[in-house]
N, C-alpha and C. Protein backbone atom coordinates (compact mmCIF):
# COMPACT_ATOMS: atom_id res chain seq x y z
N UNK A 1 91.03 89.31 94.10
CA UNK A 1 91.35 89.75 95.46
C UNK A 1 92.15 88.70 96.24
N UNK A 2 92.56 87.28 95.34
CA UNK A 2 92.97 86.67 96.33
C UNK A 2 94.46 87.11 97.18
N UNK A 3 94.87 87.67 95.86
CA UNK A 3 96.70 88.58 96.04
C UNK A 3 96.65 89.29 97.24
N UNK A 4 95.65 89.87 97.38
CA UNK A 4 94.90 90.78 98.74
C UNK A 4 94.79 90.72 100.12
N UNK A 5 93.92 89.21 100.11
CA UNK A 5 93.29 88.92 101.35
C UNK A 5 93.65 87.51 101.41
N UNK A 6 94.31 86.68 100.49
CA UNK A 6 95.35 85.53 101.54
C UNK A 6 94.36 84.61 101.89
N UNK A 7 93.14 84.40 101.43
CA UNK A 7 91.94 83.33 102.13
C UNK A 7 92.27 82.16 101.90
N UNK A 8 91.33 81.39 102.31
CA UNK A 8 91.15 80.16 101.82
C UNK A 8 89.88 79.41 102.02
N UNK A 9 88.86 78.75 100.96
CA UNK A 9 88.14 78.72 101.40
C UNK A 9 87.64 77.06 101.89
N UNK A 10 88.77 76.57 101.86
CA UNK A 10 88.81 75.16 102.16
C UNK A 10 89.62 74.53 103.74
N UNK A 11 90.00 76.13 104.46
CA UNK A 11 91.47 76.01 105.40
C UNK A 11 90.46 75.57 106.05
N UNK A 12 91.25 75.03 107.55
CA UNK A 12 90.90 74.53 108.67
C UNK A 12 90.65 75.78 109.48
N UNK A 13 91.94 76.50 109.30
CA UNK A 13 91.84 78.05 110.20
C UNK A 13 90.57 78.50 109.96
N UNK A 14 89.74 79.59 110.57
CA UNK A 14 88.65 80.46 110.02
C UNK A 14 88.86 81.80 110.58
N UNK A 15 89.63 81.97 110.35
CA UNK A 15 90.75 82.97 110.24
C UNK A 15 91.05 83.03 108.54
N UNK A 16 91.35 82.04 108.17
CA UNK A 16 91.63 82.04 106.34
C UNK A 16 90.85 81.73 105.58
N UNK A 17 89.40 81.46 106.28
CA UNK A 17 88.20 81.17 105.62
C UNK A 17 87.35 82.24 105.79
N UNK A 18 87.38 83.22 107.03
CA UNK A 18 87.04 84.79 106.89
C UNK A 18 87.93 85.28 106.02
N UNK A 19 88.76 85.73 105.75
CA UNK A 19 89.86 86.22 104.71
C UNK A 19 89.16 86.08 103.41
N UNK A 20 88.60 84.83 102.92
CA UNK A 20 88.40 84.53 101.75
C UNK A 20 87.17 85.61 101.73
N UNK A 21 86.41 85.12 102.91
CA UNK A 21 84.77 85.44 102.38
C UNK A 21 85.12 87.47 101.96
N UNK A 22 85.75 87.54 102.91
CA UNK A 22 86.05 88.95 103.01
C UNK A 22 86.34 89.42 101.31
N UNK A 23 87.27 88.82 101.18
CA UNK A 23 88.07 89.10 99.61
C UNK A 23 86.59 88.55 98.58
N UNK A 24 86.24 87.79 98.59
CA UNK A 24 85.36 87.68 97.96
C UNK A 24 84.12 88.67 97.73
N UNK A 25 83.84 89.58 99.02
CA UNK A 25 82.85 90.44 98.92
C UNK A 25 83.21 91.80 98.41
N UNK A 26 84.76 91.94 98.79
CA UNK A 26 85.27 93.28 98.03
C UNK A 26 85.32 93.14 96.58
N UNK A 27 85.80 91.54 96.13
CA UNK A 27 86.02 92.10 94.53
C UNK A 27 84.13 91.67 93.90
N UNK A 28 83.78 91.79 94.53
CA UNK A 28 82.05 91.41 94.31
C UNK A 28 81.50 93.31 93.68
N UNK A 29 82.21 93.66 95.26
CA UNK A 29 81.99 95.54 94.71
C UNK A 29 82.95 96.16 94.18
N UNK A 30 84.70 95.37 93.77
CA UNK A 30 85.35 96.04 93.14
C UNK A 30 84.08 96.15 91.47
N UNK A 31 83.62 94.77 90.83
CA UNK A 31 83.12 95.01 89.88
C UNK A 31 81.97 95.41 89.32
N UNK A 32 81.20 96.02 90.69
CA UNK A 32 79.90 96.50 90.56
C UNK A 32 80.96 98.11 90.19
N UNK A 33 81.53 98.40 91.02
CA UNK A 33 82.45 100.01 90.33
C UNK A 33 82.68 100.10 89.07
N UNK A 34 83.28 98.88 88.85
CA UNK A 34 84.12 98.65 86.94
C UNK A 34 82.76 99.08 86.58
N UNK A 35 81.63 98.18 86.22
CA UNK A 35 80.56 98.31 85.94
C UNK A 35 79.84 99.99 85.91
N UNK A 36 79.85 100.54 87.00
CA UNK A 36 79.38 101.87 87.50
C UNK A 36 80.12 102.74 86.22
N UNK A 37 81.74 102.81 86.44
CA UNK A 37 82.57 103.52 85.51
C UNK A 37 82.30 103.39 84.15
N UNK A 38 82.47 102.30 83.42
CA UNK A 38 81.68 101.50 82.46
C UNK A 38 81.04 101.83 82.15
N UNK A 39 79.75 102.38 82.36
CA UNK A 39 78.15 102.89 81.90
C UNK A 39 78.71 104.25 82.08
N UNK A 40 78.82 104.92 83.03
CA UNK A 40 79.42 106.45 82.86
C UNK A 40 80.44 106.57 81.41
N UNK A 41 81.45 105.89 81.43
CA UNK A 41 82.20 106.51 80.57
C UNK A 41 81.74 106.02 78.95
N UNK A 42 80.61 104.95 78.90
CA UNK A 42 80.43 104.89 77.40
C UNK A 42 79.31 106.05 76.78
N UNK A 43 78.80 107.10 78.03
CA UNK A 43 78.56 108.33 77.68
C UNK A 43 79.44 109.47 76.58
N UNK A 44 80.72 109.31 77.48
CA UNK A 44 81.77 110.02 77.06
C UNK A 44 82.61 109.76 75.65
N UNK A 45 82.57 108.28 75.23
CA UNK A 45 82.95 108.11 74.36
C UNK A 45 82.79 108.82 72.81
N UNK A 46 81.63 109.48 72.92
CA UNK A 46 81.62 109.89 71.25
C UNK A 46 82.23 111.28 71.17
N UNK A 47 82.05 112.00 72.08
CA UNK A 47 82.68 113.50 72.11
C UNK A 47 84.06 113.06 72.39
N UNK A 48 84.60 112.14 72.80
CA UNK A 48 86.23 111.86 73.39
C UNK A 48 86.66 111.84 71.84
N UNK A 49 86.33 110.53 70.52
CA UNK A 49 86.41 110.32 69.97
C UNK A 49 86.30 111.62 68.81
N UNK A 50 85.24 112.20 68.82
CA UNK A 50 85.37 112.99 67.62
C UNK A 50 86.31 114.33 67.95
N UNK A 51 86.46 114.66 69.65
CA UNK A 51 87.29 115.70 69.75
C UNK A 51 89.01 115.04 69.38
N UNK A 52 89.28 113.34 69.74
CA UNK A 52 90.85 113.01 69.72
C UNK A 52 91.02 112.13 68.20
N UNK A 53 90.05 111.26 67.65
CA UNK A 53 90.07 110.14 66.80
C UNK A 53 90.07 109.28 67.63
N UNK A 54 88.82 108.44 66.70
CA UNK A 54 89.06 106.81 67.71
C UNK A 54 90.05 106.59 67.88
N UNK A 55 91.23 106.61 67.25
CA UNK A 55 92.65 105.60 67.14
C UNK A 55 93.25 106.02 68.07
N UNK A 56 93.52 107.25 68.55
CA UNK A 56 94.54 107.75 70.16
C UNK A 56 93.27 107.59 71.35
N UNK A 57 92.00 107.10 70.90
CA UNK A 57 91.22 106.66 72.33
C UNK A 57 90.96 105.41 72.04
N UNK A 58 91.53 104.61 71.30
CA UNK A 58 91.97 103.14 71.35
C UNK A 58 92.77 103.26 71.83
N UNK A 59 94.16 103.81 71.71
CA UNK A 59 95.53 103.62 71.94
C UNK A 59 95.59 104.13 73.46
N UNK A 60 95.11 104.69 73.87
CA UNK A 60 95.15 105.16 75.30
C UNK A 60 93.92 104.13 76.48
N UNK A 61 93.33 103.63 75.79
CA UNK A 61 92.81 102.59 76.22
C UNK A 61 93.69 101.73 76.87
N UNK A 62 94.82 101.01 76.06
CA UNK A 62 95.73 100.22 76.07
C UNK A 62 96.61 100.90 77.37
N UNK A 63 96.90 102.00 77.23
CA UNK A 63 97.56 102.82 78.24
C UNK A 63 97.50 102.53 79.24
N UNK A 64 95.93 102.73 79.53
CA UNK A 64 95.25 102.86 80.97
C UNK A 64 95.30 101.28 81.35
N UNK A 65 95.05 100.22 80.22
CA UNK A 65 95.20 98.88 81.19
C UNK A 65 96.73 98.61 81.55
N UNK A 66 97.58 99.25 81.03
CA UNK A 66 99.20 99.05 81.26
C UNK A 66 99.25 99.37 82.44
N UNK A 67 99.02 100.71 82.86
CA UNK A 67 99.31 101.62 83.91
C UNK A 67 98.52 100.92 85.35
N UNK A 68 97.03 100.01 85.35
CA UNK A 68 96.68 99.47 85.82
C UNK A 68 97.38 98.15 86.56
N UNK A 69 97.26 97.33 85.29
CA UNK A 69 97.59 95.72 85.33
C UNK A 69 99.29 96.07 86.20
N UNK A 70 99.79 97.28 85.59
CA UNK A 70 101.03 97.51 86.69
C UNK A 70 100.76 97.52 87.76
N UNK A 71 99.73 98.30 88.39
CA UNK A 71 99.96 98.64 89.71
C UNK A 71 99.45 97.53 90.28
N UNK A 72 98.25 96.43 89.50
CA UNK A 72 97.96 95.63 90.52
C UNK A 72 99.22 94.54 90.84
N UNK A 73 100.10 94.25 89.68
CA UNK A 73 101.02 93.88 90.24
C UNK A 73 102.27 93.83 91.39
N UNK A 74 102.26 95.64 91.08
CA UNK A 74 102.47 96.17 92.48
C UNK A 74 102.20 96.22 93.90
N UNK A 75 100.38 95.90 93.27
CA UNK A 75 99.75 95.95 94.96
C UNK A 75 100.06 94.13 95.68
N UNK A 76 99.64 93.59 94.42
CA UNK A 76 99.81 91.96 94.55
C UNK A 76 101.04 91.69 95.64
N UNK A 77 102.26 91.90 94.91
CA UNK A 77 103.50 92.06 95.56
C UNK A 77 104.30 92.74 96.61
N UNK A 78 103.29 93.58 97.25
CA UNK A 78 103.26 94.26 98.32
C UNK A 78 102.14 93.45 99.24
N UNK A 79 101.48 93.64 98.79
CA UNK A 79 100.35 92.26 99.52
C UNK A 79 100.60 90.97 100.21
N UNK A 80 101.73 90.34 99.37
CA UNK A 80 102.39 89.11 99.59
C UNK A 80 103.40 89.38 100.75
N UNK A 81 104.35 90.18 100.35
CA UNK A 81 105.05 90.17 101.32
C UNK A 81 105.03 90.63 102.76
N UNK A 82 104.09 91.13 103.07
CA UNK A 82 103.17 91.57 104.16
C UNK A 82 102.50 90.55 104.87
N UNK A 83 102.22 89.88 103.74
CA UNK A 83 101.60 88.58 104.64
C UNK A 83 102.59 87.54 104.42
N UNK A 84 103.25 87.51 104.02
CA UNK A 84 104.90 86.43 104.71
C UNK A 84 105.72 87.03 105.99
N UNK A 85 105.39 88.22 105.77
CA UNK A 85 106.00 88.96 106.96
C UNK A 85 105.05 89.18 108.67
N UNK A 86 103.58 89.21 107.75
CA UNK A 86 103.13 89.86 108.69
C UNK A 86 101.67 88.81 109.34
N UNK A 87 101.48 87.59 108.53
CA UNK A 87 100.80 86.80 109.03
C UNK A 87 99.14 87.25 108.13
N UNK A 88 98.62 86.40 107.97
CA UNK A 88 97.07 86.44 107.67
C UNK A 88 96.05 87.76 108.36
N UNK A 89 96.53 87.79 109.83
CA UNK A 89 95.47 88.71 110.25
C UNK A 89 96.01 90.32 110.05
N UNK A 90 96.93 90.53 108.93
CA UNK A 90 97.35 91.74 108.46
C UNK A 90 96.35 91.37 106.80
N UNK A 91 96.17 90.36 106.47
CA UNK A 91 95.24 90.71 105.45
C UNK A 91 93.59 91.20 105.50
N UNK A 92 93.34 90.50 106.92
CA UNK A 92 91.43 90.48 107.06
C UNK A 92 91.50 92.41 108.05
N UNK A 93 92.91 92.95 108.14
CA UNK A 93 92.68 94.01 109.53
C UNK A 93 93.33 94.95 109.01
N UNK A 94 94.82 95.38 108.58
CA UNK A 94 95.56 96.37 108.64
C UNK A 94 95.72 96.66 107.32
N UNK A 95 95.55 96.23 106.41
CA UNK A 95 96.36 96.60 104.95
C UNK A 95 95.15 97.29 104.17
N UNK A 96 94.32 98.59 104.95
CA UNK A 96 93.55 99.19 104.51
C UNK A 96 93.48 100.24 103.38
N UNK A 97 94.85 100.48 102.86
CA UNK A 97 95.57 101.59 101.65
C UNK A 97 95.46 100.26 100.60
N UNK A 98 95.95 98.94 101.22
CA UNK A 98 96.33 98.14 99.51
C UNK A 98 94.56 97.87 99.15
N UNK A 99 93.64 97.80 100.04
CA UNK A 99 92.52 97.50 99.89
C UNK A 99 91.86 98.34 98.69
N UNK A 100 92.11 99.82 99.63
CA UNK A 100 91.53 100.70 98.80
C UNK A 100 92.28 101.19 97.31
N UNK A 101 93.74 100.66 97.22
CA UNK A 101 93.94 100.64 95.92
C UNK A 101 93.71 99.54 95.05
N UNK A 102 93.31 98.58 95.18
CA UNK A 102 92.46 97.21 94.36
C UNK A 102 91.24 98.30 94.03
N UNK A 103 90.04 98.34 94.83
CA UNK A 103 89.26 99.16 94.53
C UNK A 103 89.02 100.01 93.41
N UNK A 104 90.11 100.76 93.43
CA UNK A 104 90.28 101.87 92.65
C UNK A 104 90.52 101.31 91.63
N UNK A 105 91.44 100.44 91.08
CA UNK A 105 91.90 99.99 89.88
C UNK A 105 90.63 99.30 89.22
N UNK A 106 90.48 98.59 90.05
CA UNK A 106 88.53 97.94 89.68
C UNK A 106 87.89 98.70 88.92
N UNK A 107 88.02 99.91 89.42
CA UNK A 107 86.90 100.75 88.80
C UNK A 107 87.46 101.53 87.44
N UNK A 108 88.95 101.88 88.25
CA UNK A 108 89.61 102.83 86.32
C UNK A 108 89.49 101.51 86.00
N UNK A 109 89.73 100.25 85.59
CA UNK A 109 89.68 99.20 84.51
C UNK A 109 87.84 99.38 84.01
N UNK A 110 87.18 100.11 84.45
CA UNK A 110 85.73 100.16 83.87
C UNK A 110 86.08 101.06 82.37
N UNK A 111 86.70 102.08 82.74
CA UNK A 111 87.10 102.80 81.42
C UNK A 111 87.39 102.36 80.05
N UNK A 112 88.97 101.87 80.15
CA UNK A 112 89.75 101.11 78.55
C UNK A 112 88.20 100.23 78.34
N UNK A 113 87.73 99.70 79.49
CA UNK A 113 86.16 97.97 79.15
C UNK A 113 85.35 98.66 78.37
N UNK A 114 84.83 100.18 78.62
CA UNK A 114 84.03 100.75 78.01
C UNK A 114 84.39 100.77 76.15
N UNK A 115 86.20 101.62 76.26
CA UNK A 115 86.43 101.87 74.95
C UNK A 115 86.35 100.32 73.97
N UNK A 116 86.83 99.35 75.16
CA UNK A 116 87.03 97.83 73.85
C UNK A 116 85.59 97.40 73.66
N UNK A 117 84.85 97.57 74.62
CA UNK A 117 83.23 97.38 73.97
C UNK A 117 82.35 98.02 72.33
N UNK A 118 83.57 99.04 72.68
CA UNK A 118 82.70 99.94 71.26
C UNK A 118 83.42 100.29 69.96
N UNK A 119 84.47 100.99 70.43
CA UNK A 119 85.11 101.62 69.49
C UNK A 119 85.83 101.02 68.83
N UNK A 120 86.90 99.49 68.71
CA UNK A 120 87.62 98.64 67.80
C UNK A 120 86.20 98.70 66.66
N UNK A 121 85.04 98.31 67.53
CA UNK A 121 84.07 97.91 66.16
C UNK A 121 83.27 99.25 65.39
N UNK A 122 83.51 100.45 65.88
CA UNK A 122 83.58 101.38 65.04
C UNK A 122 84.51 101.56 64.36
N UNK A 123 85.63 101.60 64.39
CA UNK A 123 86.88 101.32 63.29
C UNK A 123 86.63 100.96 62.12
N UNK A 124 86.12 99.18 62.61
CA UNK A 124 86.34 98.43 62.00
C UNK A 124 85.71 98.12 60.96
N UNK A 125 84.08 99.08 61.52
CA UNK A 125 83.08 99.08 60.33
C UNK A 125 82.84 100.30 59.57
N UNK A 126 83.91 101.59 59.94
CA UNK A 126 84.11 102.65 59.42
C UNK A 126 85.16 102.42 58.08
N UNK A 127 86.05 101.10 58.44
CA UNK A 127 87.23 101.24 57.70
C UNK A 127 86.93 100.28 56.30
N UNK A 128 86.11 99.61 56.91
CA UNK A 128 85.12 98.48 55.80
C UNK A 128 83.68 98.85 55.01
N UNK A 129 83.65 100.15 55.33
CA UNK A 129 82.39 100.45 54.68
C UNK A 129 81.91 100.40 52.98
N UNK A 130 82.97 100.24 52.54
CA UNK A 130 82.96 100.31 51.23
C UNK A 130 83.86 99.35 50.56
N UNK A 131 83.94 98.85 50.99
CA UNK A 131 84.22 96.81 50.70
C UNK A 131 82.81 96.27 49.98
N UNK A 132 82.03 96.92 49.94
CA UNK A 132 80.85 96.18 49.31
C UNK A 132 80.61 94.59 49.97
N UNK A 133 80.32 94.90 51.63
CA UNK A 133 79.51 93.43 52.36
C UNK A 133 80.92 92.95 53.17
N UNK A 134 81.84 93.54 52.94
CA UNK A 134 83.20 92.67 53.77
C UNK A 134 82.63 93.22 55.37
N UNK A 135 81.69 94.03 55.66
CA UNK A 135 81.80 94.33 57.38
C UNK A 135 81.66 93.17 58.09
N UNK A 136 80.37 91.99 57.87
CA UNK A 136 80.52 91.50 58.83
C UNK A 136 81.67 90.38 58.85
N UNK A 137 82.19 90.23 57.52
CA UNK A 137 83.50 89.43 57.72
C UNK A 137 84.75 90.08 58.71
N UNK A 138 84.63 91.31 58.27
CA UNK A 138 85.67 92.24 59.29
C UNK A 138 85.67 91.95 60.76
N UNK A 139 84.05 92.47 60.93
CA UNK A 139 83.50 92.16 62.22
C UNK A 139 83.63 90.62 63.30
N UNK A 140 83.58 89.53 62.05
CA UNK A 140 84.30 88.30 62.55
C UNK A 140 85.40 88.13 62.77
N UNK A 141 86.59 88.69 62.16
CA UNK A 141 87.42 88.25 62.34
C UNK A 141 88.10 89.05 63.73
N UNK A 142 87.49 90.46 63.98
CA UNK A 142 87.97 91.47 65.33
C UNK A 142 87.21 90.32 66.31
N UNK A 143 86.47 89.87 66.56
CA UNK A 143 85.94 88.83 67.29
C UNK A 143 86.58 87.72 67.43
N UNK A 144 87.60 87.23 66.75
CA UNK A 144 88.27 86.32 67.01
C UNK A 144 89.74 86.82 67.32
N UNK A 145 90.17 88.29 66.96
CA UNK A 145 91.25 88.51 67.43
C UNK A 145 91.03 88.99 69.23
N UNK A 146 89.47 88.91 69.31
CA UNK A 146 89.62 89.23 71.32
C UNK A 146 89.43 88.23 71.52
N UNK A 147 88.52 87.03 70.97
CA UNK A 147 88.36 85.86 71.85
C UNK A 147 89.74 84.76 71.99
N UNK A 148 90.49 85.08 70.64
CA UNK A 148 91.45 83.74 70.60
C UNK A 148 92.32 84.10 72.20
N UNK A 149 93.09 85.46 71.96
CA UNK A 149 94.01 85.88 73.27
C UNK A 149 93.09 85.25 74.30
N UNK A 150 91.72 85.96 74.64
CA UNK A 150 91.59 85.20 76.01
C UNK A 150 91.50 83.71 76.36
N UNK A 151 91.50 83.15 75.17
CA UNK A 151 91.22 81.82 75.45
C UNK A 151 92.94 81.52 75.70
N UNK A 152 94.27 81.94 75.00
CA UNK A 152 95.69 81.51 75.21
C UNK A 152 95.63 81.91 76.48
N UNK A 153 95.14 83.27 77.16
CA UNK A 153 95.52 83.38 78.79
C UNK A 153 94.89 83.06 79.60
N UNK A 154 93.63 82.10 79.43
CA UNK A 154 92.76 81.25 79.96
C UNK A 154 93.59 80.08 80.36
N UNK A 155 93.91 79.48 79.15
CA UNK A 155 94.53 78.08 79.25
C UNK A 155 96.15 78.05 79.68
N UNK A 156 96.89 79.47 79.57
CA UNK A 156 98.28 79.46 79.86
C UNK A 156 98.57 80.09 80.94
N UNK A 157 97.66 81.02 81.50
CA UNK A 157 97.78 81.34 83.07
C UNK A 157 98.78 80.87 84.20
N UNK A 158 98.06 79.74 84.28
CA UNK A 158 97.95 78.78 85.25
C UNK A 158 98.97 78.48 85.25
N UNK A 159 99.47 77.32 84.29
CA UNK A 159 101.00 76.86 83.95
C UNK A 159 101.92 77.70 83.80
N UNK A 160 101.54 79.00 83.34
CA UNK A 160 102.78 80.08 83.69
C UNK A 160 103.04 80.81 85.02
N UNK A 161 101.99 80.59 85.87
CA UNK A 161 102.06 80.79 87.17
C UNK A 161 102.89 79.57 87.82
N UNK A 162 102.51 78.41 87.33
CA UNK A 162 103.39 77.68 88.05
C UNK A 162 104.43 77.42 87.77
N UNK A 163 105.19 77.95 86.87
CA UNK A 163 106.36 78.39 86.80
C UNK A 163 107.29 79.15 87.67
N UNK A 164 106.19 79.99 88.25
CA UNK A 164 107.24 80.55 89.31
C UNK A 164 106.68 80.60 90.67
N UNK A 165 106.25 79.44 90.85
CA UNK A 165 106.12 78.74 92.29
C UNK A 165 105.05 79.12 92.57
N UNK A 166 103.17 79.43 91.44
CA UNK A 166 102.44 79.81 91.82
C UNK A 166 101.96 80.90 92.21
N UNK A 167 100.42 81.32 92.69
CA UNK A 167 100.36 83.29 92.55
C UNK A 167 99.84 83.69 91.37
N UNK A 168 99.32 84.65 91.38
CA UNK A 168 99.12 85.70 90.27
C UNK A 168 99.93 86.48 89.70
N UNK A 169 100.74 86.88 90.57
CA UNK A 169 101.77 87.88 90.58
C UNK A 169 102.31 87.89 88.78
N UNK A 170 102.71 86.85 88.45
CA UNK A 170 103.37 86.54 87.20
C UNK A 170 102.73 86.54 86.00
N UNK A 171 101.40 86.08 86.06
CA UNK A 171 100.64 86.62 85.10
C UNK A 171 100.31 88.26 85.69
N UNK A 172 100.33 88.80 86.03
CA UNK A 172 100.11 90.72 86.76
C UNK A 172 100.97 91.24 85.81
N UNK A 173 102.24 90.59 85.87
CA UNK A 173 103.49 90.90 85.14
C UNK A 173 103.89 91.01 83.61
N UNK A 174 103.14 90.15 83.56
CA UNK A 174 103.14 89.79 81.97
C UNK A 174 102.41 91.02 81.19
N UNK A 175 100.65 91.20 81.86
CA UNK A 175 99.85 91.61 81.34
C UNK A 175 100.11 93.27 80.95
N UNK A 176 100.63 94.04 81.89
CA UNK A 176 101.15 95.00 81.58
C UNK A 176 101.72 95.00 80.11
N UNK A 177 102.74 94.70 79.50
CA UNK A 177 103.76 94.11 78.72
C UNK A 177 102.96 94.15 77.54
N UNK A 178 101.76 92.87 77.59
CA UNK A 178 101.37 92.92 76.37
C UNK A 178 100.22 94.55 75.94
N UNK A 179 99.93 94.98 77.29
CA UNK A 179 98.88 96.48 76.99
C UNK A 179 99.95 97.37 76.33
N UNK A 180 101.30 97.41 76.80
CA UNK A 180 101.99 98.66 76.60
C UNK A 180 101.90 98.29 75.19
N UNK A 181 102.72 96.88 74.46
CA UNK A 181 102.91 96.22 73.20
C UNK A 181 101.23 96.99 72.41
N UNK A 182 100.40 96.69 73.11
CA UNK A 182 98.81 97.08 72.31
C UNK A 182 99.12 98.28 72.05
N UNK A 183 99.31 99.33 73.08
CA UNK A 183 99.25 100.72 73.26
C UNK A 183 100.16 101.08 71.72
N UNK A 184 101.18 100.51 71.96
CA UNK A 184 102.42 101.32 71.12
C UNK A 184 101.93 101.10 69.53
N UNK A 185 101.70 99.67 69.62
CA UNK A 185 101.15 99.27 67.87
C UNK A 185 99.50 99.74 67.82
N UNK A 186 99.14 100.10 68.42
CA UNK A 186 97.65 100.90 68.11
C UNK A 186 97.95 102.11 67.67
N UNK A 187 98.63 103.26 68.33
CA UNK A 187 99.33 104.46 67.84
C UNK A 187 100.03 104.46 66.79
N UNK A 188 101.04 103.33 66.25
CA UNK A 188 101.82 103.13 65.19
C UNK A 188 100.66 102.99 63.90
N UNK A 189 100.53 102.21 64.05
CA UNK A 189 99.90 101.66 62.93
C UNK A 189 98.32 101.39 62.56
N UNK A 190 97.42 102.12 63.43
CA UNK A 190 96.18 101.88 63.14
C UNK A 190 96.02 103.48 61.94
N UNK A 191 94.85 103.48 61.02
CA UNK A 191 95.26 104.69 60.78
C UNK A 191 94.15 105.82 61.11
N UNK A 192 94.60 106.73 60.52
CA UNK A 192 93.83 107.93 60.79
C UNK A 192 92.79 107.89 59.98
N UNK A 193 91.66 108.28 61.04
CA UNK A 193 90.28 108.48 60.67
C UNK A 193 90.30 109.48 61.03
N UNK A 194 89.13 110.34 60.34
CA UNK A 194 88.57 111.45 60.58
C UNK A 194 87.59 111.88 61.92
N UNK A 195 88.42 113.05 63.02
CA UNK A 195 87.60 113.01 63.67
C UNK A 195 85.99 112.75 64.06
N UNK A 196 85.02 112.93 63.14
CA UNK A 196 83.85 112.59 63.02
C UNK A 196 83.24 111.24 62.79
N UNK A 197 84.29 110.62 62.37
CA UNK A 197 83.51 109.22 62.08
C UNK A 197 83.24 108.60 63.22
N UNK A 198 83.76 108.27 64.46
CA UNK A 198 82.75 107.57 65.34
C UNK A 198 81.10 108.15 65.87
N UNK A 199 80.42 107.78 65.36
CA UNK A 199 79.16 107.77 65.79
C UNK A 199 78.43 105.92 66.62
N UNK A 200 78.10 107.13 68.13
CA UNK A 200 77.34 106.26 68.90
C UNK A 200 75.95 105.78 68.23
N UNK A 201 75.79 104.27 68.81
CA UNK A 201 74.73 103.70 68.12
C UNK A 201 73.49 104.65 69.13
N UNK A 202 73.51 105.14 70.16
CA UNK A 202 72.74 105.36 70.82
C UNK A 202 71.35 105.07 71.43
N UNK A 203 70.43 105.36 71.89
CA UNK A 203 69.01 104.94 72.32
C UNK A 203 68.17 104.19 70.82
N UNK A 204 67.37 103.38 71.24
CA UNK A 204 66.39 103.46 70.10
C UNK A 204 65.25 102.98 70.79
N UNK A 205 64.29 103.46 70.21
CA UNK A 205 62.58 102.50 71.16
C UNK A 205 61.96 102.43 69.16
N UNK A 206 61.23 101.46 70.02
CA UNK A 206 60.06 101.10 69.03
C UNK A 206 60.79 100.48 67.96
């Protein structure tokens, strides 16, 4: 939310130290929403899956963070220039549409979170089943193809932000880019499974 609300939580103003707290409490409930969506939609996942194939509700996964990570870039950059134009107290008062579209994105990003929680590792142990013991090697190595990326845009963020004079905006930019890149090579080249094979692990007691 900082793209948003312009705070600061170190300023002298408190004017930019309300700003912060402010921004801070919205993206507090942007991700209680993600969360909300999230648990709703990993309902949906097994009928999505056996009515489309995991692989076009992987691949549309990717979609939805493209179509996202766009707009927050959009909102970011509309955000900014509003408050170069329009001063700080257009972030804590008037910019009540860009508010409520952060929000929103918060929450569709609960969706694709749901599908990458589950379904790569149904794939992955559908597609390895008969490797005789290769799953959990499989299973390691899809674990290192999500953790390595976040750790490169952990550590390269920053320095690629300051590349262009600081902001988020530029990493916003990027991220799109690489979802569409996911989207397109998930559709290309993952292959076809049989509608039926994803099965939810579902409830268990005892």
């Amino acid at each position: 939310m900082q793209g948003v609300y312009h705070g600061d939580p170190k300023g002298n103003d408190s004017v930019a130290v309300k700003a912060y707290d402010a921004g801070v409490r919205e993206g507090a409930f942007g991700l209680l929403l993600n969360s909300v969506v999230l648990g709703i939609s990993s309902f949906l996942l097994e009928p999505m899956c056996q009515r489309m194939g995991a692989r076009l509700v992987w691949a549309m996964s990717n979609f939805i963070v493209f179509a996202c990570m766009a707009g927050t870039a959009i909102i970011s950059l509309v955000s900014v220039n509003k408050y170069i134009t329009e001063g700080i107290q257009h972030a804590i008062g008037e910019n009540r549409a860009i508010k409520i579209a952060s929000l929103v994105i918060f929450a569709l990003l609960g969706f694709p979170l749901s599908i990458t929680y589950s379904v790569p590792f149904s794939i992955t142990a559908d597609l390895t089943a008969d490797t005789g013991g290769g799953q959990g090697l499989a299973i390691g190595v899809l674990n290192l193809a999500i953790v390595i990326p976040q750790m490169i845009v952990s550590l390269g963020a920053g320095p690629w932000d300051a590349l262009f004079s600081g902001g988020n905006i530029p990493a916003f930019v990027l991220a799109p880019l690489f979802a569409l890149a996911a989207g397109v090579t998930a559709t290309l080249k993952l292959p076809n499974l049989s509608s039926g094979s994803f099965k939810s692990s579902g409830f268990h007691f005892g």
